[in-house]
Protein backbone atom coordinates (compact mmCIF):
# COMPACT_ATOMS: atom_id res chain seq x y z
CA UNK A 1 0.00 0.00 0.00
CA UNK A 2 3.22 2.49 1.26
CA UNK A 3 4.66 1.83 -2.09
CA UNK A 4 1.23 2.51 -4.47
CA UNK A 5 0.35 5.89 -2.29
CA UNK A 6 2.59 8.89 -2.33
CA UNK A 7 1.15 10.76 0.32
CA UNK A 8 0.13 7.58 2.77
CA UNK A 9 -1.06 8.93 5.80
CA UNK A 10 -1.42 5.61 8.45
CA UNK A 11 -4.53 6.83 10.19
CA UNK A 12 -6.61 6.75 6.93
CA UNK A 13 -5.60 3.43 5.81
CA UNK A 14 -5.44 1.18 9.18
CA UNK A 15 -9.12 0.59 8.94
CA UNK A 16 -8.47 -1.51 5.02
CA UNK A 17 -9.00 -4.59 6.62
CA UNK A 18 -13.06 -4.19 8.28
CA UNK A 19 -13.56 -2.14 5.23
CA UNK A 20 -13.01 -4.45 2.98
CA UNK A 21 -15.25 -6.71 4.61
CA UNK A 22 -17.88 -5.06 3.00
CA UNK A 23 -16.31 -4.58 -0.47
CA UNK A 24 -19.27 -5.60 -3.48
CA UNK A 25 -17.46 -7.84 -5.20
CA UNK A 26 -20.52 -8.02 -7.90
CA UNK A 27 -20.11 -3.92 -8.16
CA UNK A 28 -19.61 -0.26 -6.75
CA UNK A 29 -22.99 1.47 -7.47
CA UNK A 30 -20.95 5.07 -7.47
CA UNK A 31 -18.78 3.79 -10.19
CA UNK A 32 -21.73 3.26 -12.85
CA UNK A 33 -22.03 5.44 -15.51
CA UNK A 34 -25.82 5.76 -14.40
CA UNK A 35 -24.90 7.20 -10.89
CA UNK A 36 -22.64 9.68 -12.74
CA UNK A 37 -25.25 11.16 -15.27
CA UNK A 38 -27.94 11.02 -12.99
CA UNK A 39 -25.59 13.62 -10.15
CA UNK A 40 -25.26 15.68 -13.37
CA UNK A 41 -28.66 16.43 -13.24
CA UNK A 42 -27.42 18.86 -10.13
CA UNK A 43 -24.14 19.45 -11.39
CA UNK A 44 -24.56 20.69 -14.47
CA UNK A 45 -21.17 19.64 -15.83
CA UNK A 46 -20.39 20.29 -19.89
CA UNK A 47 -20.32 17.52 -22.48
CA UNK A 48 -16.16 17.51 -22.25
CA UNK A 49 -15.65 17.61 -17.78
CA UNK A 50 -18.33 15.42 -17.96
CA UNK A 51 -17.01 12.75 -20.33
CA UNK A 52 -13.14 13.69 -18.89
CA UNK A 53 -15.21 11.97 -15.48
CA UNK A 54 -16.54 9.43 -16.67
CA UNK A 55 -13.47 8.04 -17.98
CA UNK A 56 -12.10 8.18 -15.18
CA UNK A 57 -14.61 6.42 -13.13
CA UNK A 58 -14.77 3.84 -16.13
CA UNK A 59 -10.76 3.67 -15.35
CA UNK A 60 -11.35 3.36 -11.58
CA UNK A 61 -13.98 0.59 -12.19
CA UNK A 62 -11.71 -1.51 -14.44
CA UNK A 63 -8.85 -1.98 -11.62
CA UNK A 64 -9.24 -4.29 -8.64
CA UNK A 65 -6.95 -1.99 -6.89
CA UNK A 66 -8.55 1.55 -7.46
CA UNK A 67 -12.00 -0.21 -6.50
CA UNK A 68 -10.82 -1.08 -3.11
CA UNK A 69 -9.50 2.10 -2.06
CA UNK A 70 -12.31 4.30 -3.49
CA UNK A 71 -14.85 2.45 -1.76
CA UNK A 72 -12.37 2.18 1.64
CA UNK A 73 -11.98 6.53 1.18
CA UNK A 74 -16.05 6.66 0.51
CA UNK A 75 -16.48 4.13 3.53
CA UNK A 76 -13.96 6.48 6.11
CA UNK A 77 -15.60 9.56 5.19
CA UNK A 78 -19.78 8.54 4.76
CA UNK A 79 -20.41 5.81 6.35
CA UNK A 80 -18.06 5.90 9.54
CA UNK A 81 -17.38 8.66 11.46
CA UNK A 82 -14.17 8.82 13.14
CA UNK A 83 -11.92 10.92 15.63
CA UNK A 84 -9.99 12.45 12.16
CA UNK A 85 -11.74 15.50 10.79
CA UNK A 86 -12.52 14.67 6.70
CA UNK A 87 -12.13 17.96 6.03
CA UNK A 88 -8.17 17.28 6.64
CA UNK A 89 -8.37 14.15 4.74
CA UNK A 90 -5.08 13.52 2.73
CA UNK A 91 -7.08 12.70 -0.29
CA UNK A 92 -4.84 9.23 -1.81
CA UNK A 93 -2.43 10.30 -4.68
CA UNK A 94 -0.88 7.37 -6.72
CA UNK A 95 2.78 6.95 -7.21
CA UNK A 96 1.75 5.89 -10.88
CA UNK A 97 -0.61 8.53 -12.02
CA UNK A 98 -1.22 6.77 -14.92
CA UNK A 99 -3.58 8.43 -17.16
CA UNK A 100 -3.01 11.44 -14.80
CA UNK A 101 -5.77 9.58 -12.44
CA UNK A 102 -4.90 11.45 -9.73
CA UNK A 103 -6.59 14.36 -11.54
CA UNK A 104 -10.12 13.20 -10.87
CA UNK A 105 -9.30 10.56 -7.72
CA UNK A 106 -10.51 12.70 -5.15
CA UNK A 107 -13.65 13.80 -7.07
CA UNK A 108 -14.67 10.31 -7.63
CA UNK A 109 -14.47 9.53 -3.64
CA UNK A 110 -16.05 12.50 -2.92
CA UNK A 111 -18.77 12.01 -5.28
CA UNK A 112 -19.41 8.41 -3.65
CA UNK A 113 -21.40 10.58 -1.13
CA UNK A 114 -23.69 12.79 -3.51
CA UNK A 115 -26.76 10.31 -2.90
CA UNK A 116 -26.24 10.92 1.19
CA UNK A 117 -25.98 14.59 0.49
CA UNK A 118 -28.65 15.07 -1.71
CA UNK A 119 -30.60 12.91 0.95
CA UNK A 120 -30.13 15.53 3.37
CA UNK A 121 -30.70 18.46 1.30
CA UNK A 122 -34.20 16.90 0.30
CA UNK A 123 -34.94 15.40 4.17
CA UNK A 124 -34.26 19.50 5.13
CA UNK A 125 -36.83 20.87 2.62
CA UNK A 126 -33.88 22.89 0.91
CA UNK A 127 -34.73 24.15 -2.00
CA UNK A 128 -33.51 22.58 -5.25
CA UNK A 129 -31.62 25.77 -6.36
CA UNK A 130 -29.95 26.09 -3.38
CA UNK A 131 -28.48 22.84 -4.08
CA UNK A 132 -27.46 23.32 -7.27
CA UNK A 133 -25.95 26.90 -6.75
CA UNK A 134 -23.78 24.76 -3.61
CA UNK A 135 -22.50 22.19 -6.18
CA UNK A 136 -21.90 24.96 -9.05
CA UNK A 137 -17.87 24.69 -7.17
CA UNK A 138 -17.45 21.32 -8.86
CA UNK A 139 -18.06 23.03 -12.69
CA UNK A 140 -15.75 25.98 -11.36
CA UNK A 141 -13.11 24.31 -9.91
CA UNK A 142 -12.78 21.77 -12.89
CA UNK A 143 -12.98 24.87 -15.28
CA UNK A 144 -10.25 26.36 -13.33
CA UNK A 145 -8.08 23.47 -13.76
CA UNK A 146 -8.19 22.92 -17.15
CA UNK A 147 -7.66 26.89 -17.99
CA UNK A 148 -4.18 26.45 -15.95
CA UNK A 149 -3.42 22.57 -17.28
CA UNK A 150 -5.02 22.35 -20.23
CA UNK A 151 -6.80 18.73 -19.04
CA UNK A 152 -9.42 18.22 -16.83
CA UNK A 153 -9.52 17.27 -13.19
CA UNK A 154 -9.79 18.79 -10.23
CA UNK A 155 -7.38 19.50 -6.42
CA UNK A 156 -9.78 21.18 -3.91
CA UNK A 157 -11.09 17.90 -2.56
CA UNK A 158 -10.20 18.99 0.87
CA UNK A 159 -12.50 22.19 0.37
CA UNK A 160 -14.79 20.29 -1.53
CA UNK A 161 -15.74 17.93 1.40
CA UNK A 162 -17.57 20.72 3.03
CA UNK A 163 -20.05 20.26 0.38
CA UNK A 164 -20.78 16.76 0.69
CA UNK A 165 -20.58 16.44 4.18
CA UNK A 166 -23.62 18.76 4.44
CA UNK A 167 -21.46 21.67 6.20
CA UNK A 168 -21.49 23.90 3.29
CA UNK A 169 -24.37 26.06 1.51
CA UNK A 170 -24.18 28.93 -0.96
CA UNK A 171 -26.43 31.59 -0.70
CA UNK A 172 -26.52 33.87 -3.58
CA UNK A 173 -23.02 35.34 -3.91
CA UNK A 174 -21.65 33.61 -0.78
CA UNK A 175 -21.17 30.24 0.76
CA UNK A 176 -20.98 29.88 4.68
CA UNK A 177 -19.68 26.54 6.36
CA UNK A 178 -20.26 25.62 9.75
CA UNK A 179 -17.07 25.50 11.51
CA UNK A 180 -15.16 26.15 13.96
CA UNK A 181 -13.51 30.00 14.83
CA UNK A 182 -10.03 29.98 14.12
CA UNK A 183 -9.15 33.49 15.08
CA UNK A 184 -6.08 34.35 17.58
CA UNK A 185 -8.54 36.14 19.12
CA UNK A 186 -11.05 36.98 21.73
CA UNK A 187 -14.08 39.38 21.26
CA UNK A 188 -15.72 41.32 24.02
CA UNK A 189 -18.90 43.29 24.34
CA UNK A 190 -19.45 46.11 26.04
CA UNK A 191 -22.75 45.23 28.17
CA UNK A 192 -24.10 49.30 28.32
CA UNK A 193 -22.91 50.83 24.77
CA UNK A 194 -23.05 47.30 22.95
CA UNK A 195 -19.33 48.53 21.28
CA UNK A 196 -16.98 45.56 20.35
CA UNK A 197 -13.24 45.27 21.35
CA UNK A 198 -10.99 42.28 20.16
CA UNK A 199 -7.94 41.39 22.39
CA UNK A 200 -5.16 39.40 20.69
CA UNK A 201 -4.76 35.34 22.44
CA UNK A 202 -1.83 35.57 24.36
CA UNK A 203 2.25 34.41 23.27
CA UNK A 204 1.77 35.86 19.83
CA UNK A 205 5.06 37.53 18.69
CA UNK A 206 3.86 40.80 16.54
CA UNK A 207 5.58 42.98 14.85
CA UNK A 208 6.01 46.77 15.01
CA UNK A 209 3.41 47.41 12.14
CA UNK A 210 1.12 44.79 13.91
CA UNK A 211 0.92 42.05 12.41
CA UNK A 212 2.17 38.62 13.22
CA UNK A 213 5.70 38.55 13.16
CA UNK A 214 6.64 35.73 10.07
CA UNK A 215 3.60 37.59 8.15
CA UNK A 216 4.83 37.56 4.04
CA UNK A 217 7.51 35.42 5.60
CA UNK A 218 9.17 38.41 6.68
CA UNK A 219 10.79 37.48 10.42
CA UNK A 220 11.93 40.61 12.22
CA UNK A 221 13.88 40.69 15.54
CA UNK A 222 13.91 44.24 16.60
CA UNK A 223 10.95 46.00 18.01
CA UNK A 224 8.61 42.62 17.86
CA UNK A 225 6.68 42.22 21.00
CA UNK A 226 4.81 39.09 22.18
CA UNK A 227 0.74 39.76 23.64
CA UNK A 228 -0.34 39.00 26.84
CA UNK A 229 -3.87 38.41 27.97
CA UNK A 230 -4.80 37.45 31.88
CA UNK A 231 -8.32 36.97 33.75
CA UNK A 232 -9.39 37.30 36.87
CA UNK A 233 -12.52 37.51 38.97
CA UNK A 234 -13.10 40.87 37.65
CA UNK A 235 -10.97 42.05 34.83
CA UNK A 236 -10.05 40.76 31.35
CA UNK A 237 -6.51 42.40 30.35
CA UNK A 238 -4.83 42.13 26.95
CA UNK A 239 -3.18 43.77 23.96
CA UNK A 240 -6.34 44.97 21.90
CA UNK A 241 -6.50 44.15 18.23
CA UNK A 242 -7.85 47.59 15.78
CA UNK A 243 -10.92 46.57 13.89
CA UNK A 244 -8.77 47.85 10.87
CA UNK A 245 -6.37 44.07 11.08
CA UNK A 246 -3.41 45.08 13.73
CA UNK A 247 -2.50 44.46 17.03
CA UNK A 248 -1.67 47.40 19.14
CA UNK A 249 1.31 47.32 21.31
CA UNK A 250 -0.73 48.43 24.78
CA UNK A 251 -2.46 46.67 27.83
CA UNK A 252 -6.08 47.34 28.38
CA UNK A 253 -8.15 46.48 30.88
CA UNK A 254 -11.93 45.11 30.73
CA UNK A 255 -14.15 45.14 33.47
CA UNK A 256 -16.19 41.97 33.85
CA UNK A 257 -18.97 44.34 35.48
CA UNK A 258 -18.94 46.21 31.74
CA UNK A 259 -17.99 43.57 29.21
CA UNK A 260 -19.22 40.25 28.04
CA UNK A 261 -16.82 37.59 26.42
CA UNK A 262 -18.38 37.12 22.94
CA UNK A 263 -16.46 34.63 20.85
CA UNK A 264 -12.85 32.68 21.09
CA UNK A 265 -11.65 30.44 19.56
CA UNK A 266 -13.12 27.11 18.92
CA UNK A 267 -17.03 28.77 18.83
CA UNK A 268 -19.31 27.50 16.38
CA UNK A 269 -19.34 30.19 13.69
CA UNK A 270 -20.29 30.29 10.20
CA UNK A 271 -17.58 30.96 8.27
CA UNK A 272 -18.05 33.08 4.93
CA UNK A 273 -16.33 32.49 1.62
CA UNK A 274 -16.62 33.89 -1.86
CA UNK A 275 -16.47 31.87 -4.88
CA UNK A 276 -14.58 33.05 -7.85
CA UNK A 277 -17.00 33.11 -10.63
CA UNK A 278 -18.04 36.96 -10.93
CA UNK A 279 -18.19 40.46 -9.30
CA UNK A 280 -17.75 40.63 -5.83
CA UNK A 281 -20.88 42.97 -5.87
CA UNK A 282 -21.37 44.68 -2.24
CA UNK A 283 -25.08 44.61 -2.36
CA UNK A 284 -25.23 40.98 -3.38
CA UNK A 285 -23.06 40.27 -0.45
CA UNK A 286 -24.91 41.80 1.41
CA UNK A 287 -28.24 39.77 0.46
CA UNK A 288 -26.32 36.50 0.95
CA UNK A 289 -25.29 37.54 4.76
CA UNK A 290 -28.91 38.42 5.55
CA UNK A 291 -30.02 34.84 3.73
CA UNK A 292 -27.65 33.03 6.14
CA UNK A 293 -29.45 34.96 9.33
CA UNK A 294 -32.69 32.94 7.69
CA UNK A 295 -31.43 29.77 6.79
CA UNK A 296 -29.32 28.46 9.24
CA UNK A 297 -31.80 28.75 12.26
CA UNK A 298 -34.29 27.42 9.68
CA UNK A 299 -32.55 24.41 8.68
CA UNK A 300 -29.63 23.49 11.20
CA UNK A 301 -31.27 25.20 14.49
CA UNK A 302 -28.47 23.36 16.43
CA UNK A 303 -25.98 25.17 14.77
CA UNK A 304 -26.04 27.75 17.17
CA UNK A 305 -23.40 30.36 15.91
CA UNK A 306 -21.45 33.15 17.66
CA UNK A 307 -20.95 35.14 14.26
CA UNK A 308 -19.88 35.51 10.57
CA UNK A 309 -15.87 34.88 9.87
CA UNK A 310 -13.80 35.32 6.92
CA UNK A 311 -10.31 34.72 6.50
CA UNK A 312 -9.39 36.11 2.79
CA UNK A 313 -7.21 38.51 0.59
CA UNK A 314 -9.96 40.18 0.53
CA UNK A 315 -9.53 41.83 3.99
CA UNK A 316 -5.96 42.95 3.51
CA UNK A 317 -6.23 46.55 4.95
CA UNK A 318 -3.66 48.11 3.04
CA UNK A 319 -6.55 48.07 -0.01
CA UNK A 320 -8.51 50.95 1.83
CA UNK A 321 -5.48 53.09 0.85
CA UNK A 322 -4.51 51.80 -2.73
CA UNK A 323 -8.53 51.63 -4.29
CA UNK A 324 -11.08 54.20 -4.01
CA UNK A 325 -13.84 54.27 -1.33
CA UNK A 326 -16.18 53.10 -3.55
CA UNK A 327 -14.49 49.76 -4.60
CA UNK A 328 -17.02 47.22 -4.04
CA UNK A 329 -13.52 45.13 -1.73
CA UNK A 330 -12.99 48.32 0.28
CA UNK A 331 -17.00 48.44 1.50
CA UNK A 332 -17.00 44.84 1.53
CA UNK A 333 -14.05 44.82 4.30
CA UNK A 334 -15.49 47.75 5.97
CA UNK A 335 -18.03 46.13 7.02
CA UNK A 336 -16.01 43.57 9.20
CA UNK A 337 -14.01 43.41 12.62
CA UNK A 338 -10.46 42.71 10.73
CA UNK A 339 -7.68 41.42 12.47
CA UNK A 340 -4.25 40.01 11.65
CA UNK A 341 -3.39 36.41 10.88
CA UNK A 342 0.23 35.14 9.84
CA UNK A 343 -0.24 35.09 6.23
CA UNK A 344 1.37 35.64 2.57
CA UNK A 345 0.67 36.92 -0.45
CA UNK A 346 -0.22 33.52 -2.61
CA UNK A 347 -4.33 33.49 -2.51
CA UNK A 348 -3.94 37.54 -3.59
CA UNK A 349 -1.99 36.08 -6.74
CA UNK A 350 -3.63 33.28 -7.06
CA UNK A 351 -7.20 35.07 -7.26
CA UNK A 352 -5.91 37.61 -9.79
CA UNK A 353 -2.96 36.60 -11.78
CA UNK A 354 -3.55 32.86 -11.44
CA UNK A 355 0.14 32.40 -9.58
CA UNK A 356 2.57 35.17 -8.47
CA UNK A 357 4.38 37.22 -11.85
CA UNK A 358 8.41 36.09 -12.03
CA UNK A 359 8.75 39.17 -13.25
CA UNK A 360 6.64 42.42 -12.22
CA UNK A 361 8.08 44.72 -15.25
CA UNK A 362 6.08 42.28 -17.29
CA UNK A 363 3.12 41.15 -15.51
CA UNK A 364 -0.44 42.16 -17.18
CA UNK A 365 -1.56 45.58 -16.24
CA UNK A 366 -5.31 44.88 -17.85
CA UNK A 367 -7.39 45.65 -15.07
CA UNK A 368 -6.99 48.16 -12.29
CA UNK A 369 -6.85 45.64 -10.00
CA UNK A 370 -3.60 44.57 -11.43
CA UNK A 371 -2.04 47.44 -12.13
CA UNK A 372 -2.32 48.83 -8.46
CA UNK A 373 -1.24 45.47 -7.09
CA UNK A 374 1.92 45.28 -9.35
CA UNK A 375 2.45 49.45 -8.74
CA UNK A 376 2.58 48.02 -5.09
CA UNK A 377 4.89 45.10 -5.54
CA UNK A 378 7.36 47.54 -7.51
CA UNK A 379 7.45 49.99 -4.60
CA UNK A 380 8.68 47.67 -2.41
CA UNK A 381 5.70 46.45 -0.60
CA UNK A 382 3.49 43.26 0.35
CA UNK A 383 0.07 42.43 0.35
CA UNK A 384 -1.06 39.84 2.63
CA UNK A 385 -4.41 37.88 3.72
CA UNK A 386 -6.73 38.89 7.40
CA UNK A 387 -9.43 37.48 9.49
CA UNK A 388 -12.64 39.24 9.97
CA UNK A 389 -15.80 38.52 11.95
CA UNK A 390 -19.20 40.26 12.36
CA UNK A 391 -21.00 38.78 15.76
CA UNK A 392 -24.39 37.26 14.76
CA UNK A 393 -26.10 40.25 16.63
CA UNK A 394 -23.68 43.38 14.98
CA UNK A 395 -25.02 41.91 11.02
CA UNK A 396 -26.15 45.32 9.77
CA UNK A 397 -25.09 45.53 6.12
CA UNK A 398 -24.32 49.08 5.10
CA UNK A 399 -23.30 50.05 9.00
CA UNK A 400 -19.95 49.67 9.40
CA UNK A 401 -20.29 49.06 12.98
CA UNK A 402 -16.54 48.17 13.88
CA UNK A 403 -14.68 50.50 11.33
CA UNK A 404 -16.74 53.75 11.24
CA UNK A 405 -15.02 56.48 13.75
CA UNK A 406 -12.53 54.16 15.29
CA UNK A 407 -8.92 55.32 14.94
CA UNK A 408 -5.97 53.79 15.72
């Protein structure tokens, strides 16, 4: 098995044995060309991604192997729920990619689940579109790999498993996954006012500009300073974080009398992200953030979330300088509590130049977007990715509750 698997991670494979005790040796219903069409009917795939697929699956079905370890990947994930988080599954790469297999490999597993999924959605009452506008990623991301390889397949499988795991929805412009708050921070309320204050998690090491020291993997050693955060019976005390994404180099001190601990880390949240496949229109955004106030508590009432989070390259702070006020990414930030995260520039490239230029005196200056970004670059300077969050109670699109008059 070591030997066929390039990236063979024990705790996914040390369950072969009972799941093999189940294998149908007469057949894998999820590798018919039947199953395959029919899920089309929701994923909408073109004549070419769609037959690119099913070759695949038609290679998958052909080889005792392949068979076995789909069905053991479909069996880990679906059917028995362990201690691992499948979101962080090392989806199985083959040392002899033969056909380039390990294009569509991780598709094919995932897609083993799209009966269970659409199960749910239909046991839910969720409304047909809403399902298809979920699974529109699967046409985008398979689009977006053939425009950089020039073949089919597809390599967000890890992402993609919030979709069939029943975690994700998209909502008009947006998609929000239940998860887990990730922040190095911790939000407070103030009981009388109802303002918002974030104080950095303690032992981070920040820099002078604040942000995290290692940020655009640039590691300084003078002037860094490491946060601090202490409780007591009546005081919270910390370094506070600017809504506008840095950490100030201060101690404040919260009353427990006057503030109320809102979110840390670890709180059910839904977290907000924004598929690449048009304008990142501020209104629309808006209409998907007040869709999510209706359909989580409608659908997933246990899901009881602290807020809205975003970690993106969307949020870097330094765009409220470079593009005018009325860029649809500057009101779109504005609206959140950002703060810093240790981070690079590679999703910022990635989302508009496809991968970082080799050389900026030749990278394409055809939108404004680009041009500012490389004008940037060839000044000397960085762009880099930050968190954001909006508590479930502060969601007032248009408001700018956290940004508007603070100052740091």
């Amino acid at each position: 098995m070591k030997k066929l698997i390039k990236n063979y991670s024990e705790p996914w494979y040390d369950r072969w044995e009972d799941t093999m005790r189940d294998f149908p040796e007469n057949g894998i219903e999820f590798l018919q060309d039947g199953y395959i069409i029919k899920a089309n009917e929701v994923l909408l795939l073109d004549e070419e991604p769609l037959k690119a697929l099913l070759e695949a699956v038609s290679y998958v079905r052909d080889n005792s192997f392949l068979s076995k370890l789909v069905w053991h990947f479909s069996h880990m994930i679906f059917d028995n729920p362990t201690e691992i988080n499948p979101w962080d599954v090392p989806f199985p790469q083959l040392v002899n990619n033969d056909r380039n297999i390990n294009d569509f490999l991780g598709l094919i597993i995932l897609m083993s689940g799209f009966d269970k999924i659409l199960k749910l959605h239909k046991s839910k009452n969720i409304s047909a579109q809403v399902t298809i506008d979920t699974f529109k990623d699967i046409k985008l991301w398979l689009n977006d790999f053939y425009r950089k390889n020039g073949r089919w397949g597809i390599v967000e499988n890890q992402w993609l498993t919030h979709h069939f795991t029943g975690k994700l929805f998209r909502l008009g412009r947006l998609q929000f996954a239940m998860d887990r708050f990730k922040g190095n921070v911790k939000v407070f309320k103030n009981k009388h006012d109802g303002s918002v204050i974030a104080l950095s998690e303690e032992d981070i090491w920040y820099r002078r500009d604040g942000q995290v020291n290692g940020t655009n993997n640039i590691y300084e050693t003078e002037g860094i300073w490491l946060s601090q955060f202490q409780e007591d019976e009546e005081y919270y005390r910390g370094n506070p974080i600017s809504p506008h994404g840095r950490a100030i180099n201060k101690a404040v001190e919260l009353s427990k009398s006057d503030w109320q601990l809102m979110m840390v880390r670890d709180d059910r949240v839904l977290d907000m992200h924004i598929p690449a496949d048009g304008r990142m229109d501020y209104d629309l955004c808006g209409q998907s953030m007040e869709a999510a106030e209706e359909f989580f508590p409608k659908y997933f009432p246990e899901w009881e979330y602290k807020g809205f989070t975003c970690t993106t390259w969307l949020f870097d702070p330094q765009f409220q300088k470079l593009l005018p006020a009325s860029s649809n990414i500057v009101r779109f930030q504005q609206e959140f509590y950002l703060y810093p995260v240790k981070s690079d520039d590679s999703q910022t490239f990635e989302r508009v130049f496809d991968k970082k230029p080799e050389d900026f005196n030749k990278a394409p200056r055809d939108t404004s977007l680009r041009r500012i970004i490389i004008d940037h670059y060839l000044q000397g300077e960085y762009l880099r990715s930050a968190g954001g969050f909006i508590l479930k109670e502060d969601l007032n699109w248009g408001s700018q509750v956290y940004q508007k008059n603070q100052i740091d």
